[in-house]
Protein backbone atom coordinates (compact mmCIF):
# COMPACT_ATOMS: atom_id res chain seq x y z
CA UNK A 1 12.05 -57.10 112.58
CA UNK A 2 15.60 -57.40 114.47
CA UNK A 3 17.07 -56.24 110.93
CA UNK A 4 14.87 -53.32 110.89
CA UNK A 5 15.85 -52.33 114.73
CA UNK A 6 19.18 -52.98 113.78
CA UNK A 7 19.02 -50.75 110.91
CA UNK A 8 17.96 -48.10 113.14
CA UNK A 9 20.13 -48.30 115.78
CA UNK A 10 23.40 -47.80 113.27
CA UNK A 11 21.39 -44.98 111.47
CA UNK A 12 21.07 -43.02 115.06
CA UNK A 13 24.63 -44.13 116.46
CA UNK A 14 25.98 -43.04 112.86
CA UNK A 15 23.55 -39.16 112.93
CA UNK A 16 24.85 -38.93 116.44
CA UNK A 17 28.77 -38.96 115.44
CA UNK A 18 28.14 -37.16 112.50
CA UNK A 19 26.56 -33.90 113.60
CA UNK A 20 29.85 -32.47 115.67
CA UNK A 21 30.29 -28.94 115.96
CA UNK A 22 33.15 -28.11 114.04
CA UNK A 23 33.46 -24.54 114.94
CA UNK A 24 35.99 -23.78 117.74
CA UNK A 25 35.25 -20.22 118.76
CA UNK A 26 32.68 -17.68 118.78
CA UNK A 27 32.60 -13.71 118.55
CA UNK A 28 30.98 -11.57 120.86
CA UNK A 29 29.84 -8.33 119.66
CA UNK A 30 28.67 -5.06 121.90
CA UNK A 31 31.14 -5.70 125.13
CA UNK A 32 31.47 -7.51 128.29
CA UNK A 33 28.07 -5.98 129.66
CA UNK A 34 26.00 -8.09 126.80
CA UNK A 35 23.34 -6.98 124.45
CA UNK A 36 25.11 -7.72 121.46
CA UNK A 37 25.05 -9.82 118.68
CA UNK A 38 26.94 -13.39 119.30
CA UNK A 39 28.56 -15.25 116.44
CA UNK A 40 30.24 -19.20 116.61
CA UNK A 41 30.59 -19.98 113.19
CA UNK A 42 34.41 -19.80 113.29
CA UNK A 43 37.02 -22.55 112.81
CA UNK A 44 40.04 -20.65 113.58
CA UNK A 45 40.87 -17.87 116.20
CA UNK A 46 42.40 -15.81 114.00
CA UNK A 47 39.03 -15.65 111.85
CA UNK A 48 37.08 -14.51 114.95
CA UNK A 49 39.53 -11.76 115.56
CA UNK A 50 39.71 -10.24 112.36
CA UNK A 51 35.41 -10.17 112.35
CA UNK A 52 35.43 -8.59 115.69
CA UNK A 53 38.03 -5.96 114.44
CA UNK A 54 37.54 -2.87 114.35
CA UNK A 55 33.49 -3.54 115.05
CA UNK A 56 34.28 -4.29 118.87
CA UNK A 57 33.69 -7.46 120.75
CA UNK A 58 35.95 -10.18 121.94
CA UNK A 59 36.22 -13.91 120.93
CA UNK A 60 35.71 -16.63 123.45
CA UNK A 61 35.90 -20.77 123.27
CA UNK A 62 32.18 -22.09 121.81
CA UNK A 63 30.45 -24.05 124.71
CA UNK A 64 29.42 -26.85 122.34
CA UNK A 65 32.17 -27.54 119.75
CA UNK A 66 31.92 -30.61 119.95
CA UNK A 67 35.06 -31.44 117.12
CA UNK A 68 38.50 -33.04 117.55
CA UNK A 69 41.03 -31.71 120.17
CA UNK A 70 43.48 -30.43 118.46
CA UNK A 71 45.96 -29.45 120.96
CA UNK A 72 49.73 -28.28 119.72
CA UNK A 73 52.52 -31.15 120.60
CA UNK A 74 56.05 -30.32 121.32
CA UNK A 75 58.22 -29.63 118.37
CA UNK A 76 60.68 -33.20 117.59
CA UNK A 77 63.83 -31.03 117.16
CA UNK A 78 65.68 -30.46 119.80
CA UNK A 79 67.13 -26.65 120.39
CA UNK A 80 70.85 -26.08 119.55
């Protein structure tokens, strides 16, 4: 029995890490005032931006990516 609810416990702790949101951003369509469509399958910003070109809309952070920061670090050589 304490293998089985050990078992389980590793299966939900493993689902639980598993299941992040690896899509950064997220298109709005139709304006600022809503009623448009929303999108947040995107992994890059540029690939939010080119959907919402020319169609209208903006692209904003998704609320629930839930994937690695991956902020920019300073650049290792130094500036002549």
């Amino acid at each position: 029995m304490r293998r089985v609810l050990l078992g389980l416990v590793l299966w939900a702790a493993t689902s639980l890490t598993a299941s992040a949101d690896p899509y950064r951003w997220c298109a709005e369509y139709g304006g600022f005032r809503g009623g448009g469509g929303t999108n947040c399958y995107f992994v890059t910003i540029q690939q939010c931006r080119a959907a919402v070109s020319g169609v209208g809309g903006f692209c904003r952070p998704n609320p629930f990516y839930s994937g690695p920061d991956r902020t920019v670090g300073k650049s290792r050589r130094g500036r002549d």
